[in-house]
PDB file of N, CA and C in Angstrom:
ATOM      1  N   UNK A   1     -47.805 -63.424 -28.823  1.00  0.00           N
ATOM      2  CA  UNK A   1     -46.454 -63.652 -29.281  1.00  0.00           C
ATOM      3  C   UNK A   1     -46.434 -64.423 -30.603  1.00  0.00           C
ATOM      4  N   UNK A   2     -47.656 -65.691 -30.965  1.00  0.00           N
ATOM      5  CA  UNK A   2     -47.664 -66.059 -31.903  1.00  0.00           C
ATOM      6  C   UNK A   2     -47.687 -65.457 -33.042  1.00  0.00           C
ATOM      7  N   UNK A   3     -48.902 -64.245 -33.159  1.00  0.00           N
ATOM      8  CA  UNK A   3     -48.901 -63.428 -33.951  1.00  0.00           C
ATOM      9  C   UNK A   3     -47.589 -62.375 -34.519  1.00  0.00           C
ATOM     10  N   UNK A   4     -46.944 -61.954 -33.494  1.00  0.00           N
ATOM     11  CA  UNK A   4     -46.023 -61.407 -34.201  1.00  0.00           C
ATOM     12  C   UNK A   4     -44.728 -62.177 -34.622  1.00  0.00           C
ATOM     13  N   UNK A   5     -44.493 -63.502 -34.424  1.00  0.00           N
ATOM     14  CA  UNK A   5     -43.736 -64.011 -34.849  1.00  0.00           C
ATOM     15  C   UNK A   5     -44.315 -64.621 -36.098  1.00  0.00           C
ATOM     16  N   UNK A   6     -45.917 -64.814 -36.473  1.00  0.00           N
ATOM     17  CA  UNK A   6     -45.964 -64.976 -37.978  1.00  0.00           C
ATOM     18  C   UNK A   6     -46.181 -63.701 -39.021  1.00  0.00           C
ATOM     19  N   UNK A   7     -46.454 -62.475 -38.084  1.00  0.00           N
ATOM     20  CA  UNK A   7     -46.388 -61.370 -38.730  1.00  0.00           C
ATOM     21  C   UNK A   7     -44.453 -61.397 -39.422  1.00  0.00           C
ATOM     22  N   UNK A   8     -43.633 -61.507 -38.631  1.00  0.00           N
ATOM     23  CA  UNK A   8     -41.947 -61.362 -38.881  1.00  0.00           C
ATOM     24  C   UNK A   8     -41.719 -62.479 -40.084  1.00  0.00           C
ATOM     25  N   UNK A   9     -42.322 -63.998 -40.138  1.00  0.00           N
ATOM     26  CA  UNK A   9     -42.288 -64.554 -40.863  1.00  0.00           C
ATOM     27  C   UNK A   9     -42.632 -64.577 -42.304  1.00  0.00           C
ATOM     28  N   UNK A  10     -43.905 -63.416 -42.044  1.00  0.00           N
ATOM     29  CA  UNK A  10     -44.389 -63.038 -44.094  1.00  0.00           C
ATOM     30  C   UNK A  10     -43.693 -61.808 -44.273  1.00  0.00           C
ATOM     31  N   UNK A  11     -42.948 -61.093 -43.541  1.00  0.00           N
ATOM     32  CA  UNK A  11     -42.224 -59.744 -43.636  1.00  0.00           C
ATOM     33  C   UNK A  11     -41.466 -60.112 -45.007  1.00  0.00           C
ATOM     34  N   UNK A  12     -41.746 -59.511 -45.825  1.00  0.00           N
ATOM     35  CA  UNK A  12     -41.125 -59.469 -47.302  1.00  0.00           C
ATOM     36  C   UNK A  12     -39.075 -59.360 -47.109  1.00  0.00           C
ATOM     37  N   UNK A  13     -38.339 -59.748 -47.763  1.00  0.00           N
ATOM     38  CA  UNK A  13     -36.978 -59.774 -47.326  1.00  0.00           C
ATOM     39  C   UNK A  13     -36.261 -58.265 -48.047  1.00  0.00           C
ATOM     40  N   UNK A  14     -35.205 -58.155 -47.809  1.00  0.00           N
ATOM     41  CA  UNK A  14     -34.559 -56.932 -48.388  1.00  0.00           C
ATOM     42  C   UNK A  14     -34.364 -57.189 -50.048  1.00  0.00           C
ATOM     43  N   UNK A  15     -33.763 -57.831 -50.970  1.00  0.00           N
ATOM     44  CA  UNK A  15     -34.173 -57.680 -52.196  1.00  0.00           C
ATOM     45  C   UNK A  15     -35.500 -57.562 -52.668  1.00  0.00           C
ATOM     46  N   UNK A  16     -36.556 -58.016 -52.090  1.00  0.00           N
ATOM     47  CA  UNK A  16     -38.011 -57.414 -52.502  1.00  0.00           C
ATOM     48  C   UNK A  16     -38.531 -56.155 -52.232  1.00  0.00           C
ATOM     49  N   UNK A  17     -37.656 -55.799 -50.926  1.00  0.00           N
ATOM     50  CA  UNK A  17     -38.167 -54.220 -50.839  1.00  0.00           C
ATOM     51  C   UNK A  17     -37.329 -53.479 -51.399  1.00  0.00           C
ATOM     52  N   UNK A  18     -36.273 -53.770 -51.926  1.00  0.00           N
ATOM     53  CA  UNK A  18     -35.498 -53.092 -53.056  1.00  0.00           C
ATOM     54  C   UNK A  18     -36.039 -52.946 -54.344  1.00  0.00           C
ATOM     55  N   UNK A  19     -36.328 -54.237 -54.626  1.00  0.00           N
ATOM     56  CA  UNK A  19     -37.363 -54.050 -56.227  1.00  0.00           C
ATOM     57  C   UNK A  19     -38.442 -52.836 -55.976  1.00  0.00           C
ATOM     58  N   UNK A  20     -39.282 -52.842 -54.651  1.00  0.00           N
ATOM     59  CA  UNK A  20     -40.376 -52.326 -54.713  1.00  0.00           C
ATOM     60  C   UNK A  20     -39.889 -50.877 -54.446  1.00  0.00           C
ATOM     61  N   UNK A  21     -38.933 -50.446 -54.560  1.00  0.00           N
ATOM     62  CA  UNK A  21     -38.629 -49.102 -54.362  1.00  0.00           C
ATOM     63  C   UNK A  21     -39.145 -48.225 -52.837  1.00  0.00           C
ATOM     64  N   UNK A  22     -39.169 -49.994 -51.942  1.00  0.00           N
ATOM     65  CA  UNK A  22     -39.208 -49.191 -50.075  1.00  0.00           C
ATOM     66  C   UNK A  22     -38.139 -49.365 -49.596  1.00  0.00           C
ATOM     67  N   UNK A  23     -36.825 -49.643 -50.045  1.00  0.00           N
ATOM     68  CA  UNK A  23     -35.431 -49.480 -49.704  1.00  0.00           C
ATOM     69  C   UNK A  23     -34.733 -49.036 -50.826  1.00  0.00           C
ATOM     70  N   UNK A  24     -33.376 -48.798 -50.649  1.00  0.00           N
ATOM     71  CA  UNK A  24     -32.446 -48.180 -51.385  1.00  0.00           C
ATOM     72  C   UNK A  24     -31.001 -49.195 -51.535  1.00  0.00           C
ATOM     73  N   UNK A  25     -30.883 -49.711 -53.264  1.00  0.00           N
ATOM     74  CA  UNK A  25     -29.515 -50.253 -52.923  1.00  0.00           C
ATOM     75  C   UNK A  25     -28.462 -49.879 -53.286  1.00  0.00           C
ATOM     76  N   UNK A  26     -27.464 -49.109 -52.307  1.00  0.00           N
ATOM     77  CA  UNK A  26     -26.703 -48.486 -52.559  1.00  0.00           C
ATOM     78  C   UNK A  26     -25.341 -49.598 -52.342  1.00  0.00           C
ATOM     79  N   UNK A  27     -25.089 -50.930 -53.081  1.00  0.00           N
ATOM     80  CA  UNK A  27     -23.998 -51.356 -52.724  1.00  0.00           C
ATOM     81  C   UNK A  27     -23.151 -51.262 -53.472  1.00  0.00           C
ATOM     82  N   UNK A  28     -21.434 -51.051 -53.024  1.00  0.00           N
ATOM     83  CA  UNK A  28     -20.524 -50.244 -53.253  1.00  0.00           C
ATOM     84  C   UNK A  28     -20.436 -48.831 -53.475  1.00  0.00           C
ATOM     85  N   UNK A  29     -21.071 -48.116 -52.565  1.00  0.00           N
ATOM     86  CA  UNK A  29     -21.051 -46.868 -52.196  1.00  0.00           C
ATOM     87  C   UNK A  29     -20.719 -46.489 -50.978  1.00  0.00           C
ATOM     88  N   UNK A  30     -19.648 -45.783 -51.026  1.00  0.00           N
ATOM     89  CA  UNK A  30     -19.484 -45.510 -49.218  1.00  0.00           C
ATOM     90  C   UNK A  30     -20.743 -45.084 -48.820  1.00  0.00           C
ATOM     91  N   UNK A  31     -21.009 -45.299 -47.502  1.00  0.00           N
ATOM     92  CA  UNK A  31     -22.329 -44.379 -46.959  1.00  0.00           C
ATOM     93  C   UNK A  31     -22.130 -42.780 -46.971  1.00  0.00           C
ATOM     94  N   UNK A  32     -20.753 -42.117 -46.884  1.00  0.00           N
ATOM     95  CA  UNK A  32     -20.806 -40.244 -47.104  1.00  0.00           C
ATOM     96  C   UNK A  32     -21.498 -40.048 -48.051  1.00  0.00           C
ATOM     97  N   UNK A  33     -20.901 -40.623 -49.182  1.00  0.00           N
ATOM     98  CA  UNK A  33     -21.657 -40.310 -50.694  1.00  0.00           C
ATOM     99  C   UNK A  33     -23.074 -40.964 -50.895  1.00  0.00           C
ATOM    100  N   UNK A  34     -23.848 -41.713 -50.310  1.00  0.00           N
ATOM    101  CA  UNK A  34     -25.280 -41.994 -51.122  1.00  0.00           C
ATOM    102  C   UNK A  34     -26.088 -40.740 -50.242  1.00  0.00           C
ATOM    103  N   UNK A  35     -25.972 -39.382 -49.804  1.00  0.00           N
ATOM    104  CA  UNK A  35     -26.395 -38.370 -49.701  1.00  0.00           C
ATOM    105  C   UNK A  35     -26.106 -37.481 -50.630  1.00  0.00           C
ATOM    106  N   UNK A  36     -25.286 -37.780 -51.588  1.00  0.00           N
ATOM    107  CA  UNK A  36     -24.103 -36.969 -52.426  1.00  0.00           C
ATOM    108  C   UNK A  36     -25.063 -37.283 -53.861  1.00  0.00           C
ATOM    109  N   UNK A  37     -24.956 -38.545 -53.730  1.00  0.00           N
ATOM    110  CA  UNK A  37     -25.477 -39.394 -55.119  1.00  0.00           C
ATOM    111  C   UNK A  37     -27.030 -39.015 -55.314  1.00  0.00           C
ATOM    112  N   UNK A  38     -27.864 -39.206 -54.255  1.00  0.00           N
ATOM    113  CA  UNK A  38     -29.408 -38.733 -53.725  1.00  0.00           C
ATOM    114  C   UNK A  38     -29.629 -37.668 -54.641  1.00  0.00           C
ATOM    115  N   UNK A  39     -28.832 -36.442 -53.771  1.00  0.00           N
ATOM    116  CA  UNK A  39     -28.768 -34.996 -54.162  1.00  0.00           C
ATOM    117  C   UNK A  39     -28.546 -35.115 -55.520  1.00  0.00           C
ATOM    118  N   UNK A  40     -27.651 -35.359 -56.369  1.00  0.00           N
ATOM    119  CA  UNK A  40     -27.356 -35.091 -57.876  1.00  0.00           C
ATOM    120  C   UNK A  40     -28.455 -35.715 -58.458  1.00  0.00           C
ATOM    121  N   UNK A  41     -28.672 -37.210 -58.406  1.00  0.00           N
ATOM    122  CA  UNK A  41     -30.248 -37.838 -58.913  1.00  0.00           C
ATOM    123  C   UNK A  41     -30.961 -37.016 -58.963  1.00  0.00           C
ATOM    124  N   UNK A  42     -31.612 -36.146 -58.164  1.00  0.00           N
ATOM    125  CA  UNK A  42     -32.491 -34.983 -58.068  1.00  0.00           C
ATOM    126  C   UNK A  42     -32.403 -33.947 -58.514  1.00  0.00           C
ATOM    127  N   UNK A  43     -31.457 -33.649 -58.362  1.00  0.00           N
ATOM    128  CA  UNK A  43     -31.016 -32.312 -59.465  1.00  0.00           C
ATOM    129  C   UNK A  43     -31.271 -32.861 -60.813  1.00  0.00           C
ATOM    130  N   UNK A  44     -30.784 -33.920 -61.611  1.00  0.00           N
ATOM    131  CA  UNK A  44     -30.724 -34.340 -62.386  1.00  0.00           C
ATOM    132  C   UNK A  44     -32.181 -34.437 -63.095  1.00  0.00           C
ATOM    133  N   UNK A  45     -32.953 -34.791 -62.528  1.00  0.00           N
ATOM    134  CA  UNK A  45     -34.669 -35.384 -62.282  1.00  0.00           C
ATOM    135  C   UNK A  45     -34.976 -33.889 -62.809  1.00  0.00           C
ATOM    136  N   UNK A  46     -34.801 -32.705 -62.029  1.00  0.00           N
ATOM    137  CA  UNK A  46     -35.318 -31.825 -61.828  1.00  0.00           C
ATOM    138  C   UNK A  46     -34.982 -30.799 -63.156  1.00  0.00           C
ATOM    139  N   UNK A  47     -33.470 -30.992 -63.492  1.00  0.00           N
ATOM    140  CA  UNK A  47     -33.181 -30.227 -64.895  1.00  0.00           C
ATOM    141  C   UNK A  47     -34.087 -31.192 -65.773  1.00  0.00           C
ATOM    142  N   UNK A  48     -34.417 -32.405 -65.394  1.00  0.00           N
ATOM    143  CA  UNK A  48     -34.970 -32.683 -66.724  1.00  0.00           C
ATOM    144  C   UNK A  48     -36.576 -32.524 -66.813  1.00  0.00           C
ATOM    145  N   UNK A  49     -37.339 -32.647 -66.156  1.00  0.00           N
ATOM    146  CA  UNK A  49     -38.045 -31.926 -65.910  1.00  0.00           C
ATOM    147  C   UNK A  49     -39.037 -30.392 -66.101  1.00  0.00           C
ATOM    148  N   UNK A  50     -37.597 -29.646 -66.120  1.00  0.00           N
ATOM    149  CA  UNK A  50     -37.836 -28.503 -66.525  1.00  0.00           C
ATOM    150  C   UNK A  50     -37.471 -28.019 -67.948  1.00  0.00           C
ATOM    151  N   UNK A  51     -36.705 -28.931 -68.608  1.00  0.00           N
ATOM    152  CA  UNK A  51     -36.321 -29.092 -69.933  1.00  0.00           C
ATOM    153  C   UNK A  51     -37.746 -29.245 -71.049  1.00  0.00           C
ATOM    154  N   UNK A  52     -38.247 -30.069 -70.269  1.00  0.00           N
ATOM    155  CA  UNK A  52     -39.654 -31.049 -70.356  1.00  0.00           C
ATOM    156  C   UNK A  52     -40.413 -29.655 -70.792  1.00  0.00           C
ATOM    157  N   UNK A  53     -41.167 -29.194 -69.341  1.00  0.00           N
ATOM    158  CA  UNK A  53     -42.025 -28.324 -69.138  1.00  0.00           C
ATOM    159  C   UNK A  53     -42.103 -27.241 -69.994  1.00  0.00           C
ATOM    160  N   UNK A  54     -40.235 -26.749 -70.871  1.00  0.00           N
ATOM    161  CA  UNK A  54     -40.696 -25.999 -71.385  1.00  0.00           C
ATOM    162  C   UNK A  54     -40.353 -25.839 -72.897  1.00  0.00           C
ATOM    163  N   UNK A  55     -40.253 -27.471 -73.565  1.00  0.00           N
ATOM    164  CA  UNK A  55     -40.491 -27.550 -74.608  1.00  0.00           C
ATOM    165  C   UNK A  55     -41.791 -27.885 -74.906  1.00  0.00           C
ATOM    166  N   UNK A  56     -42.873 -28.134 -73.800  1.00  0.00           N
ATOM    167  CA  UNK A  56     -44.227 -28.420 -74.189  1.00  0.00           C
ATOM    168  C   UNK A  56     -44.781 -26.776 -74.517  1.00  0.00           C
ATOM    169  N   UNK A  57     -45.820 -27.680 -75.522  1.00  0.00           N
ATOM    170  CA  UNK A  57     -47.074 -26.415 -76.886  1.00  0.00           C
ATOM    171  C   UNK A  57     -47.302 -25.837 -75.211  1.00  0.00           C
ATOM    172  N   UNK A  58     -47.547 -24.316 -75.907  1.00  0.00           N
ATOM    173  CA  UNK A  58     -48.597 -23.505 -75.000  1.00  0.00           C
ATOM    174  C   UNK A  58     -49.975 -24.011 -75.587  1.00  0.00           C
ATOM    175  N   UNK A  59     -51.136 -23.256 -74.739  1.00  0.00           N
ATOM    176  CA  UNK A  59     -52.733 -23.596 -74.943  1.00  0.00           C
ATOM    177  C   UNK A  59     -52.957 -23.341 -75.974  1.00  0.00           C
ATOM    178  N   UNK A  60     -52.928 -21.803 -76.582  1.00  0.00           N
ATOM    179  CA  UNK A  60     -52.710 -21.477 -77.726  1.00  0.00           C
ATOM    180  C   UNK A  60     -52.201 -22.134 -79.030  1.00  0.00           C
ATOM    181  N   UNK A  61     -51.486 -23.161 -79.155  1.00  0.00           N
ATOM    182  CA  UNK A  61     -51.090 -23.769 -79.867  1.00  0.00           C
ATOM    183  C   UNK A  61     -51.897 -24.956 -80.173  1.00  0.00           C
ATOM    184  N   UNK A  62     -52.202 -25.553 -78.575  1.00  0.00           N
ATOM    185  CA  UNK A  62     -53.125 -26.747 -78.878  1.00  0.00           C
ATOM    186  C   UNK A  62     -54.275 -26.439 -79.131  1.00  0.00           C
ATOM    187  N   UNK A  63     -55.251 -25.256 -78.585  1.00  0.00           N
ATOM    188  CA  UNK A  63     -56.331 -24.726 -79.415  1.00  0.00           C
ATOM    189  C   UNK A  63     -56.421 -24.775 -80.709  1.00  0.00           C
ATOM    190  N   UNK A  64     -54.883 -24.022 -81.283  1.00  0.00           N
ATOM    191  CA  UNK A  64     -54.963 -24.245 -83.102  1.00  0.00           C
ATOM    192  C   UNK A  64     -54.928 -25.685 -83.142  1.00  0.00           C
ATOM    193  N   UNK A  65     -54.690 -26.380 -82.968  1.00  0.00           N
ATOM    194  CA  UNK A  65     -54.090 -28.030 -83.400  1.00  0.00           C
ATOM    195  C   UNK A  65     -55.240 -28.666 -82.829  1.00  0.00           C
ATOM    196  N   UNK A  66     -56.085 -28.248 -82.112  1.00  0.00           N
ATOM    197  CA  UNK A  66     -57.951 -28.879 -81.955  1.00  0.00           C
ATOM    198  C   UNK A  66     -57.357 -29.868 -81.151  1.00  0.00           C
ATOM    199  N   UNK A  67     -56.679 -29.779 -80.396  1.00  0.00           N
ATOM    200  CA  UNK A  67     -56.247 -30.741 -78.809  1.00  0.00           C
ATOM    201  C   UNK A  67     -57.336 -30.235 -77.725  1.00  0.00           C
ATOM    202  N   UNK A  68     -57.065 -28.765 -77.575  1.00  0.00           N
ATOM    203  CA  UNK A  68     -57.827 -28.032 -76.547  1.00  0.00           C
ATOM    204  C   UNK A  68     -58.778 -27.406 -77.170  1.00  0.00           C
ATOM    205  N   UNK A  69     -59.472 -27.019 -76.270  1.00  0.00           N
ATOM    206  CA  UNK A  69     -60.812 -26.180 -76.252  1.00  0.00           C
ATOM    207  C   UNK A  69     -60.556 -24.810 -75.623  1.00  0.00           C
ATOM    208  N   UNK A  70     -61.096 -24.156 -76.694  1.00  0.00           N
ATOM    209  CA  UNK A  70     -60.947 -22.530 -75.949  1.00  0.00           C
ATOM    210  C   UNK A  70     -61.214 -22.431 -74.694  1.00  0.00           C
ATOM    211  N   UNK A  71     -62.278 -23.200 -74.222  1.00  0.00           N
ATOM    212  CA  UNK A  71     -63.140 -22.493 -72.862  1.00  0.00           C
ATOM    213  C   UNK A  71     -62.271 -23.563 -71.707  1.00  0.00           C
ATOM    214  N   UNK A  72     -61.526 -24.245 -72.377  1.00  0.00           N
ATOM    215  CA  UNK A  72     -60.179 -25.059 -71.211  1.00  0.00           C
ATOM    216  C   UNK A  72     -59.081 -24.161 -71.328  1.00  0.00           C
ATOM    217  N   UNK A  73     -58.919 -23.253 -71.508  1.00  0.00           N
ATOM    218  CA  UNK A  73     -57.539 -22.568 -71.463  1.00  0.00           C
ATOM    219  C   UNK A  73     -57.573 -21.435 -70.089  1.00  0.00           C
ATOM    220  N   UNK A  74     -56.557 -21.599 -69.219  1.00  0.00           N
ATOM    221  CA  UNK A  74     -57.205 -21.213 -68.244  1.00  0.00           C
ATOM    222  C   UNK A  74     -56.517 -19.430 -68.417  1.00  0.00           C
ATOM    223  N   UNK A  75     -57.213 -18.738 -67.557  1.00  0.00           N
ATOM    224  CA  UNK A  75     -57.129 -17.062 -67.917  1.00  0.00           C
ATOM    225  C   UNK A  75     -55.876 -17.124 -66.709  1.00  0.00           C
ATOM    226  N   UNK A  76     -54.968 -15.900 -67.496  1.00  0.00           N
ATOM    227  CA  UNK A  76     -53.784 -15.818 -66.961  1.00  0.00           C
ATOM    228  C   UNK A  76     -54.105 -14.651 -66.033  1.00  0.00           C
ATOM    229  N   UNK A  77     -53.017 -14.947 -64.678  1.00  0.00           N
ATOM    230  CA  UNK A  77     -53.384 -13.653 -64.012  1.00  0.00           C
ATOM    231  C   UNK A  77     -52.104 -12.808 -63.966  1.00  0.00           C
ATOM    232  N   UNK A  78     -52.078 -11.952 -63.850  1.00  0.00           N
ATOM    233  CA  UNK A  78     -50.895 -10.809 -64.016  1.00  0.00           C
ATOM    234  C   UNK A  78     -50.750 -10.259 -61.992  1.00  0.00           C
TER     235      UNK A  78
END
């Protein structure tokens, strides 16, 4: 019993597991919407993301620009 009452005692508090990104602080949010809010964050994440992905050089490009190495470019499959 000792043990888990000094295990409960170093238990980190809720603003620290908020910093550490193992809780979520959703205050002043109804609870319907931080499923609402979740979802759009992610979408959001995800258009950008893909915005990302496809303004980056192809291989071809970084080959010319001596980034890559020919024999790193991987063979495309059809």
């Amino acid at each position: 019993m000792q043990n888990l009452e000094k295990r409960l005692s170093e238990r980190p508090d809720k603003n620290e597991l908020v910093e550490r990104n193992i809780l979520k602080d959703d205050k002043g949010i109804a609870p319907a919407l931080v499923a609402a809010k979740e979802k759009l964050q992610r979408s959001q994440l995800e258009d950008k993301l893909d915005h990302a992905l496809q303004q980056r050089p192809k291989a071809e490009e970084l080959v010319k620009g001596g980034i890559l190495l020919e024999s790193e470019v991987p063979v495309e499959q059809e």
